[in-house]
N, C-alpha and C. Protein backbone atom coordinates (compact mmCIF):
# COMPACT_ATOMS: atom_id res chain seq x y z
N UNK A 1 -30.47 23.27 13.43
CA UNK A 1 -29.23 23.38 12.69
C UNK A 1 -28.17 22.44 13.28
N UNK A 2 -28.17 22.03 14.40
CA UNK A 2 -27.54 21.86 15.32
C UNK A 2 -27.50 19.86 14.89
N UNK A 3 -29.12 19.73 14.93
CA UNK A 3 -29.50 18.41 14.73
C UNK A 3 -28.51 17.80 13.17
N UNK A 4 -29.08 18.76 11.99
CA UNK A 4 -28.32 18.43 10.79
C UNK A 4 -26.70 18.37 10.81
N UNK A 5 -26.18 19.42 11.45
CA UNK A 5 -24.76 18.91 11.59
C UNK A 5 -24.46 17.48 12.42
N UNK A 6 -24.76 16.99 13.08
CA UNK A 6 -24.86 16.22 13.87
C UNK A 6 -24.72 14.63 12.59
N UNK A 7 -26.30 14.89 12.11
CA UNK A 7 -26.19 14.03 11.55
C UNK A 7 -25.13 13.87 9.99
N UNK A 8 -24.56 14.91 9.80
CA UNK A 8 -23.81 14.80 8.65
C UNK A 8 -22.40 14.12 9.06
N UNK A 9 -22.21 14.64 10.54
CA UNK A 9 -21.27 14.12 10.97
C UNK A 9 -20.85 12.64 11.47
N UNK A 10 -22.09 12.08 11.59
CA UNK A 10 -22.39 10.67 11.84
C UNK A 10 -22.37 10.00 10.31
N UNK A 11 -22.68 10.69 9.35
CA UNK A 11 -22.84 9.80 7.75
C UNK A 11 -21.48 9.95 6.72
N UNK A 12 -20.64 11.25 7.61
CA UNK A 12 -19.34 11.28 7.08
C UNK A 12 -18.58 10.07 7.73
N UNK A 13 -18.63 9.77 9.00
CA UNK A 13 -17.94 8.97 9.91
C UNK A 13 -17.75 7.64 9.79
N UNK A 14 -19.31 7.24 8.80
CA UNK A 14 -19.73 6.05 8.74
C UNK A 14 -19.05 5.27 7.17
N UNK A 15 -19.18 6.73 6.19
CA UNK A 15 -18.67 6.39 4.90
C UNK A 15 -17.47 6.43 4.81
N UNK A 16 -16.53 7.24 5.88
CA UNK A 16 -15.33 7.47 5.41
C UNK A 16 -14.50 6.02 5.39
N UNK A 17 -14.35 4.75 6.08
CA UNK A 17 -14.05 3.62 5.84
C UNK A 17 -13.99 3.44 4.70
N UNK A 18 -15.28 3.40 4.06
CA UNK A 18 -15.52 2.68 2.55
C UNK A 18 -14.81 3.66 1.69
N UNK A 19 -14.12 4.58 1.94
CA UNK A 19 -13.34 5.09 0.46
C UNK A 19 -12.01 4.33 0.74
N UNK A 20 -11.61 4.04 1.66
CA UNK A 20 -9.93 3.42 0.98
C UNK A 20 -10.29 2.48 0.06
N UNK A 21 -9.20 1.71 -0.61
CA UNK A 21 -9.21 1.23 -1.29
C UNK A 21 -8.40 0.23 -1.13
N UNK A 22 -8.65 -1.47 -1.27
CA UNK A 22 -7.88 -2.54 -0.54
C UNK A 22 -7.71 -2.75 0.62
N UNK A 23 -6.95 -3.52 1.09
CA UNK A 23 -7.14 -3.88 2.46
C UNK A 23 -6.19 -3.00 3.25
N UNK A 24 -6.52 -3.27 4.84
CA UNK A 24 -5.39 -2.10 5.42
C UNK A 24 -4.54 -3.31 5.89
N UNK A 25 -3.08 -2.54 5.47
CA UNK A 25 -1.80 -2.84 5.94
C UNK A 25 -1.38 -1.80 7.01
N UNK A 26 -0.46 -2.00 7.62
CA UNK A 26 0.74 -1.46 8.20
C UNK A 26 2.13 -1.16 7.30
N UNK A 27 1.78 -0.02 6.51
CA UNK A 27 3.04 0.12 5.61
C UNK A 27 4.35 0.83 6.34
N UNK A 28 5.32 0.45 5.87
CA UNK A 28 6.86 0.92 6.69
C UNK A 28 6.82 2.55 6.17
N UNK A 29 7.34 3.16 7.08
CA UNK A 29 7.31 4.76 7.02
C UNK A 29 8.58 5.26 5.96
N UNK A 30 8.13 6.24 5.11
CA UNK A 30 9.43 6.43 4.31
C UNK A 30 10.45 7.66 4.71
N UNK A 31 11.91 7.49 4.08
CA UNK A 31 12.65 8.06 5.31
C UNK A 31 12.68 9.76 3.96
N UNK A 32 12.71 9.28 2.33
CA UNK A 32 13.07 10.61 1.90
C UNK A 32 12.31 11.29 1.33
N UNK A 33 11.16 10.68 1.28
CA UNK A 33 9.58 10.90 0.53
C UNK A 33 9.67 11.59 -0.97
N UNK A 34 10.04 10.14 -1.63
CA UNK A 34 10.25 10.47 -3.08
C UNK A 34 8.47 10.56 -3.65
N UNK A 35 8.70 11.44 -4.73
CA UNK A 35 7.68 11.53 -5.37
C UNK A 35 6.92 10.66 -5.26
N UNK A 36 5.26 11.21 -5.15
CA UNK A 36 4.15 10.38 -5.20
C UNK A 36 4.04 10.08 -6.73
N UNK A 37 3.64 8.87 -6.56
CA UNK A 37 2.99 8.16 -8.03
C UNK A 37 1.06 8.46 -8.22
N UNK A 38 0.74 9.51 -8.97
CA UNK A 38 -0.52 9.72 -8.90
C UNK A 38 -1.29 8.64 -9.61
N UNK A 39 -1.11 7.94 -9.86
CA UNK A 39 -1.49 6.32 -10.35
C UNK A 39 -1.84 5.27 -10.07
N UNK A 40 -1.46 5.74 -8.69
CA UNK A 40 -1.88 4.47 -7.35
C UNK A 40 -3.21 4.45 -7.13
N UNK A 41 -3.98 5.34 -7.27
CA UNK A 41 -5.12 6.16 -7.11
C UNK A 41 -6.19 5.77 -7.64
N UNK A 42 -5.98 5.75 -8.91
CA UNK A 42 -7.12 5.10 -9.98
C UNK A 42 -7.28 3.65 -9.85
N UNK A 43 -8.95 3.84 -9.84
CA UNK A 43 -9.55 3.07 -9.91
C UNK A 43 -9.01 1.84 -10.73
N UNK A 44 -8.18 2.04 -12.17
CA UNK A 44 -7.84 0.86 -12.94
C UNK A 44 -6.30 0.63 -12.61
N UNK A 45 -5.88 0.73 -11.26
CA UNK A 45 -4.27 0.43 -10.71
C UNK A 45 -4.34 -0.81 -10.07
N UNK A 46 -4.08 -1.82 -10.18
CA UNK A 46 -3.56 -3.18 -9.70
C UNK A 46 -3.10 -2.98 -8.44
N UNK A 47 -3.10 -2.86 -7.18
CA UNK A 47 -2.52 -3.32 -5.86
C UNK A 47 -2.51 -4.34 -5.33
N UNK A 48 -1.42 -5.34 -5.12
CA UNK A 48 -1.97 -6.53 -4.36
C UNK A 48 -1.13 -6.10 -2.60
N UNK A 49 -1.71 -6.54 -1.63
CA UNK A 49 -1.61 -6.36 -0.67
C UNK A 49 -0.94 -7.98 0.01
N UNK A 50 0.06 -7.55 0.66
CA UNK A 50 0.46 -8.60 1.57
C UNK A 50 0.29 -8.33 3.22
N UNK A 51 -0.53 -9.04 3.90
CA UNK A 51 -0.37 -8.82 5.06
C UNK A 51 0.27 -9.56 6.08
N UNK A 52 0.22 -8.72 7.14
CA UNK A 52 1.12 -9.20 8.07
C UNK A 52 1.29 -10.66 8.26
N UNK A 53 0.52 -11.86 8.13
CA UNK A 53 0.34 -13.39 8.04
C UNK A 53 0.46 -13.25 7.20
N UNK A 54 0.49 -12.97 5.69
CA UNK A 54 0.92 -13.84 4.36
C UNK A 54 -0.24 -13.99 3.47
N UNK A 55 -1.25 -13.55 3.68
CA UNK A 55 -1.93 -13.32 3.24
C UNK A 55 -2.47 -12.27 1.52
N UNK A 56 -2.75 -12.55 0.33
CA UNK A 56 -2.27 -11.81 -0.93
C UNK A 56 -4.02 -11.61 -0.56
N UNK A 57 -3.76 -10.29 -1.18
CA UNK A 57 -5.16 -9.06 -2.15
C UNK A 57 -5.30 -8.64 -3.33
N UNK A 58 -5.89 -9.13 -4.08
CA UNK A 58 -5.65 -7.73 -4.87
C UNK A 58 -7.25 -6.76 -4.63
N UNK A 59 -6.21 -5.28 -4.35
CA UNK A 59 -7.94 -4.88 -4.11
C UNK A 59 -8.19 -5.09 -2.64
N UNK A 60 -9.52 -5.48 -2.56
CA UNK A 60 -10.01 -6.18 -1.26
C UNK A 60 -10.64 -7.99 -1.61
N UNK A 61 -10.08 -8.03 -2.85
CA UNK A 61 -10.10 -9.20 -3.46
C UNK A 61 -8.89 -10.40 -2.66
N UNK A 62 -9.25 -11.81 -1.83
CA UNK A 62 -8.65 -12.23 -1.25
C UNK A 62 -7.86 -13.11 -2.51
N UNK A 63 -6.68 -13.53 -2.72
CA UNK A 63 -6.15 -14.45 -3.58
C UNK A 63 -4.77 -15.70 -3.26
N UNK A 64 -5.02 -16.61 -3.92
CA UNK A 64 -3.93 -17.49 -3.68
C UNK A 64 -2.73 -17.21 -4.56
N UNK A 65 -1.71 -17.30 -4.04
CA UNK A 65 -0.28 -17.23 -5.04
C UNK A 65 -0.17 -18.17 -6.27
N UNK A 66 -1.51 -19.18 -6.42
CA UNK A 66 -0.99 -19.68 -7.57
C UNK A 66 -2.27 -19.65 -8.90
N UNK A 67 -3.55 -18.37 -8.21
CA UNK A 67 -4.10 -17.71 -8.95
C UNK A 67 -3.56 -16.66 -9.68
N UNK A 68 -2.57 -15.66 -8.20
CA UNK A 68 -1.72 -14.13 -8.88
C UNK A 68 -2.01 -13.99 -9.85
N UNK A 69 -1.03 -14.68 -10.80
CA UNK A 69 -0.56 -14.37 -12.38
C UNK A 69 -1.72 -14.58 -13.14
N UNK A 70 -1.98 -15.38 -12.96
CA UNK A 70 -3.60 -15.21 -13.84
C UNK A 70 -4.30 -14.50 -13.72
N UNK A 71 -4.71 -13.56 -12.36
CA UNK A 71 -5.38 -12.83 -11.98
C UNK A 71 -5.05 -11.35 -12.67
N UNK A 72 -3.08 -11.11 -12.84
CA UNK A 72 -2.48 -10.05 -13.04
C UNK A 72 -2.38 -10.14 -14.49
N UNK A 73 -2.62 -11.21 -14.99
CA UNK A 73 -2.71 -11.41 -16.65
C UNK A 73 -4.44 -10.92 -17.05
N UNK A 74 -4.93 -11.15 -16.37
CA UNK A 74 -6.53 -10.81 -17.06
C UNK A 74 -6.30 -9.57 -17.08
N UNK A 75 -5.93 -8.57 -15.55
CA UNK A 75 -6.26 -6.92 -15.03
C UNK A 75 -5.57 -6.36 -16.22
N UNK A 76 -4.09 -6.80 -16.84
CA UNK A 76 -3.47 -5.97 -17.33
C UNK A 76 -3.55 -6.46 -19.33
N UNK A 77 -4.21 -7.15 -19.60
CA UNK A 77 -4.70 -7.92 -21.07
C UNK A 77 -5.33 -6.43 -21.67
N UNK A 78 -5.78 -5.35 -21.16
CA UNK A 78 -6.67 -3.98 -22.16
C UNK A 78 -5.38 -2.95 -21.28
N UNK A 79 -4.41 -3.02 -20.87
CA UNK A 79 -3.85 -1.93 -20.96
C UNK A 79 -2.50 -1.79 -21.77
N UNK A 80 -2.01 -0.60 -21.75
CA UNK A 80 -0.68 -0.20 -22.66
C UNK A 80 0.32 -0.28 -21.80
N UNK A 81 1.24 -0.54 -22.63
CA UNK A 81 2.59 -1.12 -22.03
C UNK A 81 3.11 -0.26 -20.71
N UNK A 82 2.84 1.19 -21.34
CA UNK A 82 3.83 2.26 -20.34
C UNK A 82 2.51 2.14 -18.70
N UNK A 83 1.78 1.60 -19.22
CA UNK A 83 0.84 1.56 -17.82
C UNK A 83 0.55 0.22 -17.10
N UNK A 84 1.48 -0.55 -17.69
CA UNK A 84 1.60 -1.97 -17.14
C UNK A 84 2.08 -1.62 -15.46
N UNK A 85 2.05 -1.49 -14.47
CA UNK A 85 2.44 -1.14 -13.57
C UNK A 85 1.63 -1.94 -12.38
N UNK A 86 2.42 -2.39 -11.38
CA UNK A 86 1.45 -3.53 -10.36
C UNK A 86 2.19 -2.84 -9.02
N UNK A 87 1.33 -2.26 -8.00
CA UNK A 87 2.02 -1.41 -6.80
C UNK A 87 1.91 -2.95 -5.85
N UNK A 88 2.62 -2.72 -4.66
CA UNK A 88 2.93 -4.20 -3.87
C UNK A 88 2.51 -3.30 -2.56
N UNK A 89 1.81 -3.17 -1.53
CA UNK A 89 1.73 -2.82 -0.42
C UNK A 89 1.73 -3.94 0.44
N UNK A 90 2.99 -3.75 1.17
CA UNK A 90 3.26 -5.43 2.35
C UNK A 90 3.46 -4.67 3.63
N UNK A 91 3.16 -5.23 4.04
CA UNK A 91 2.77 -4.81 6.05
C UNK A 91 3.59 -4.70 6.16
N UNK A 92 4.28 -4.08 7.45
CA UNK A 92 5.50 -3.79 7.94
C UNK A 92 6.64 -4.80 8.08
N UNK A 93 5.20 -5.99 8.89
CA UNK A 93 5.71 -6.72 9.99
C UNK A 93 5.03 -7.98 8.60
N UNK A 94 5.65 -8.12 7.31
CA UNK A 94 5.19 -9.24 6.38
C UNK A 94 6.31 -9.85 5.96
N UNK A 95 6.38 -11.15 5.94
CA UNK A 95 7.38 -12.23 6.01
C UNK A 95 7.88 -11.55 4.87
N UNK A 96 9.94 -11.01 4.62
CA UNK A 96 10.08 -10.39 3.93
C UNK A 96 10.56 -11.78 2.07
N UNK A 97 10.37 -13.03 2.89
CA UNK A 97 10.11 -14.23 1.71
C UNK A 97 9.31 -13.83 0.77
N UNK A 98 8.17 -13.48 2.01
CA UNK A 98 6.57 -13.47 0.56
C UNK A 98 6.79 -12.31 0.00
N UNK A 99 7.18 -11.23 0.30
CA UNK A 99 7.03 -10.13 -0.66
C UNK A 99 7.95 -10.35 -1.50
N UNK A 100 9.25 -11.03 -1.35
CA UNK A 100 10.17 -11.25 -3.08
C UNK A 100 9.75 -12.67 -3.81
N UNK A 101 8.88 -13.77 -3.25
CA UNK A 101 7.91 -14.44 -3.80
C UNK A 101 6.64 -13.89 -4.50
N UNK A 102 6.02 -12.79 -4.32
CA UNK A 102 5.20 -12.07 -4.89
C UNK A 102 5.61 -11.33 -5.79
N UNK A 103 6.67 -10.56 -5.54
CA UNK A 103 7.65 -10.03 -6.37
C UNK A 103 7.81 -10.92 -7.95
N UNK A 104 8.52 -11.98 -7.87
CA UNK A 104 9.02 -12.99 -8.94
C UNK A 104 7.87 -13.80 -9.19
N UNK A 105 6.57 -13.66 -8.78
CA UNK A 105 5.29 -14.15 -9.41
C UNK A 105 4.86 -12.76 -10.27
N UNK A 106 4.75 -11.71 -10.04
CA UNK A 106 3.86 -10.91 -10.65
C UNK A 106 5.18 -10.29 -12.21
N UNK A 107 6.42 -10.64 -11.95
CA UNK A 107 7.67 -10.55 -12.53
C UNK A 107 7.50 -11.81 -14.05
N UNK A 108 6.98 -12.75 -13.53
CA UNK A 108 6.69 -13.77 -14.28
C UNK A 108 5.35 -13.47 -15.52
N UNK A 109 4.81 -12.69 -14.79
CA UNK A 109 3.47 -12.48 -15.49
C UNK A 109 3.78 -11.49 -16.72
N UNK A 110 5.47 -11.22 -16.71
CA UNK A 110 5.85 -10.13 -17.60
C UNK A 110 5.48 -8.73 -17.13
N UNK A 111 5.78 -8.52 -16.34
CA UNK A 111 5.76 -6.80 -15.69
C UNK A 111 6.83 -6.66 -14.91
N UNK A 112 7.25 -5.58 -15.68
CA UNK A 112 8.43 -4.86 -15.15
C UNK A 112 8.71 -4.43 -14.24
N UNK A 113 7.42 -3.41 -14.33
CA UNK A 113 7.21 -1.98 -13.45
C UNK A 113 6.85 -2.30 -12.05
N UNK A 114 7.21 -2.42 -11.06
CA UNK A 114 6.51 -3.14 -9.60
C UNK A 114 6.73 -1.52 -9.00
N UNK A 115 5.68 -1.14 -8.53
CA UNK A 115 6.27 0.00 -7.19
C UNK A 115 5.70 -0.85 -5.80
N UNK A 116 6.85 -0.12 -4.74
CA UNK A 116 6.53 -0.70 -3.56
C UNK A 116 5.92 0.72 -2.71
N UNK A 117 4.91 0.45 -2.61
CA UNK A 117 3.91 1.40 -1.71
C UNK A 117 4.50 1.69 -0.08
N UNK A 118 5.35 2.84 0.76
CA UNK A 118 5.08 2.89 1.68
C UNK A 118 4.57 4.08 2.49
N UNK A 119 4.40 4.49 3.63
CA UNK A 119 3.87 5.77 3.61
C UNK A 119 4.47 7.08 3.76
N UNK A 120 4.19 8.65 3.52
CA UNK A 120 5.40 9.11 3.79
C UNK A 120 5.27 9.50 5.64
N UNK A 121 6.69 10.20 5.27
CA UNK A 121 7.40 9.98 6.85
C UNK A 121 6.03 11.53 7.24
N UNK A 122 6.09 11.62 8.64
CA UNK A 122 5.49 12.76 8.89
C UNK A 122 6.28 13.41 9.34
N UNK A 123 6.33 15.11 9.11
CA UNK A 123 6.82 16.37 9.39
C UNK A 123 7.53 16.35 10.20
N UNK A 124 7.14 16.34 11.79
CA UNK A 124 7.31 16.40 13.23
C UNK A 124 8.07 15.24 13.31
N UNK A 125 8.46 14.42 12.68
CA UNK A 125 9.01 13.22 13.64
C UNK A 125 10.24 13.14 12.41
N UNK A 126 11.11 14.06 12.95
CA UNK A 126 12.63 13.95 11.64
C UNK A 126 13.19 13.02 12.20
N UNK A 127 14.15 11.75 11.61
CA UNK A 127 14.92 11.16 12.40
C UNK A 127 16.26 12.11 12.56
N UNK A 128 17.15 11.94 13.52
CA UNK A 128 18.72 12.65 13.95
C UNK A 128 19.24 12.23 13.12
N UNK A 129 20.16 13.36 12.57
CA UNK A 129 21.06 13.62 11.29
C UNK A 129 21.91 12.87 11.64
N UNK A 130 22.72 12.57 10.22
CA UNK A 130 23.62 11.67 10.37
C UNK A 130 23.76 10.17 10.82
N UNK A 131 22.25 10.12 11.58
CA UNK A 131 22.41 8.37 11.93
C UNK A 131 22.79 8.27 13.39
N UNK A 132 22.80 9.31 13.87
CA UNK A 132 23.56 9.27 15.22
C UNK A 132 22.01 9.08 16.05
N UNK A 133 22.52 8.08 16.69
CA UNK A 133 21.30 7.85 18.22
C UNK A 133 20.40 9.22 18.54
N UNK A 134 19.49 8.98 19.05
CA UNK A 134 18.69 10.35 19.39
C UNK A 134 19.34 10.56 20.67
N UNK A 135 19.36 11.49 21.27
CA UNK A 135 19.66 12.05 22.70
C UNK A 135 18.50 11.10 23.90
N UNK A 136 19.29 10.76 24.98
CA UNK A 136 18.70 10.32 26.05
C UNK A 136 17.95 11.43 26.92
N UNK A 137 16.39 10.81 27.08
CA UNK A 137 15.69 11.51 27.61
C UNK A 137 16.17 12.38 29.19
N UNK A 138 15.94 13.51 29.62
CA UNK A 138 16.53 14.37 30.68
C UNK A 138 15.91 13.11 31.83
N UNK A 139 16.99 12.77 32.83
CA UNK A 139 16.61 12.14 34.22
C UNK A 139 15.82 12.89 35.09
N UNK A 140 15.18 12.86 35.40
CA UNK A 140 14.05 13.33 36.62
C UNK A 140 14.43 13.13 38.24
């Protein structure tokens, strides 16, 4: 019994990589955690990814900035207007040029709707109200 858990735990470990979806970024943490967009999700949602070098995705699909629009004109040619929607996930630490260059390319392609993907904040780590500095750690 012992053996089979073992190995389920080794084939969960191994697959769990392959479910994200696109490339991994370093997304900036969000401070008020507005509603999730359950849309991001599906399989037929457009993400292009900017990474930290400058680098465009869509997907895990690598692309040049002066493919984009063509690329974002084919994906979105069979969908309806209200689902025209292109999410932007840019690294933390991504030249903040390329993401409003990516921005006004995928803008060009006639889409409105851009969401910017970041992650939400976690529970335990509130920032101090008001904006005020955190407290200095106790001296030892």
């Amino acid at each position: 019994m012992v053996d089979i858990m073992l190995v389920l735990l080794i084939i969960f470990m191994v697959i769990t990589p392959f479910l994200q979806q696109g490339v991994s970024v370093a997304l900036p943490r969000d401070l008020k955690n507005p509603e999730e967009d359950k849309a991001i999700i599906k399989e037929t949602s457009v993400v292009v990814a900017i990474t930290e070098d400058g680098k465009l995705y869509i997907g895990k699909k690598p692309i040049d900035k002066d493919s984009l629009k063509s690329e974002i004109d084919q994906k979105m040619a069979t969908k309806e207007q209200q689902d025209k929607i292109v999410y932007i996930r840019g690294d933390i630490n991504a030249n903040y040029g390329q993401v409003v260059e990516t921005i006004n390319l995928i803008r060009d392609s006639g889409i409105d709707q851009i969401g910017l993907v970041a992650d939400k904040k976690k529970s335990g780590a509130a920032a101090p109200a008001g904006g005020a500095p955190a407290p200095p750690p106790p001296a030892s």
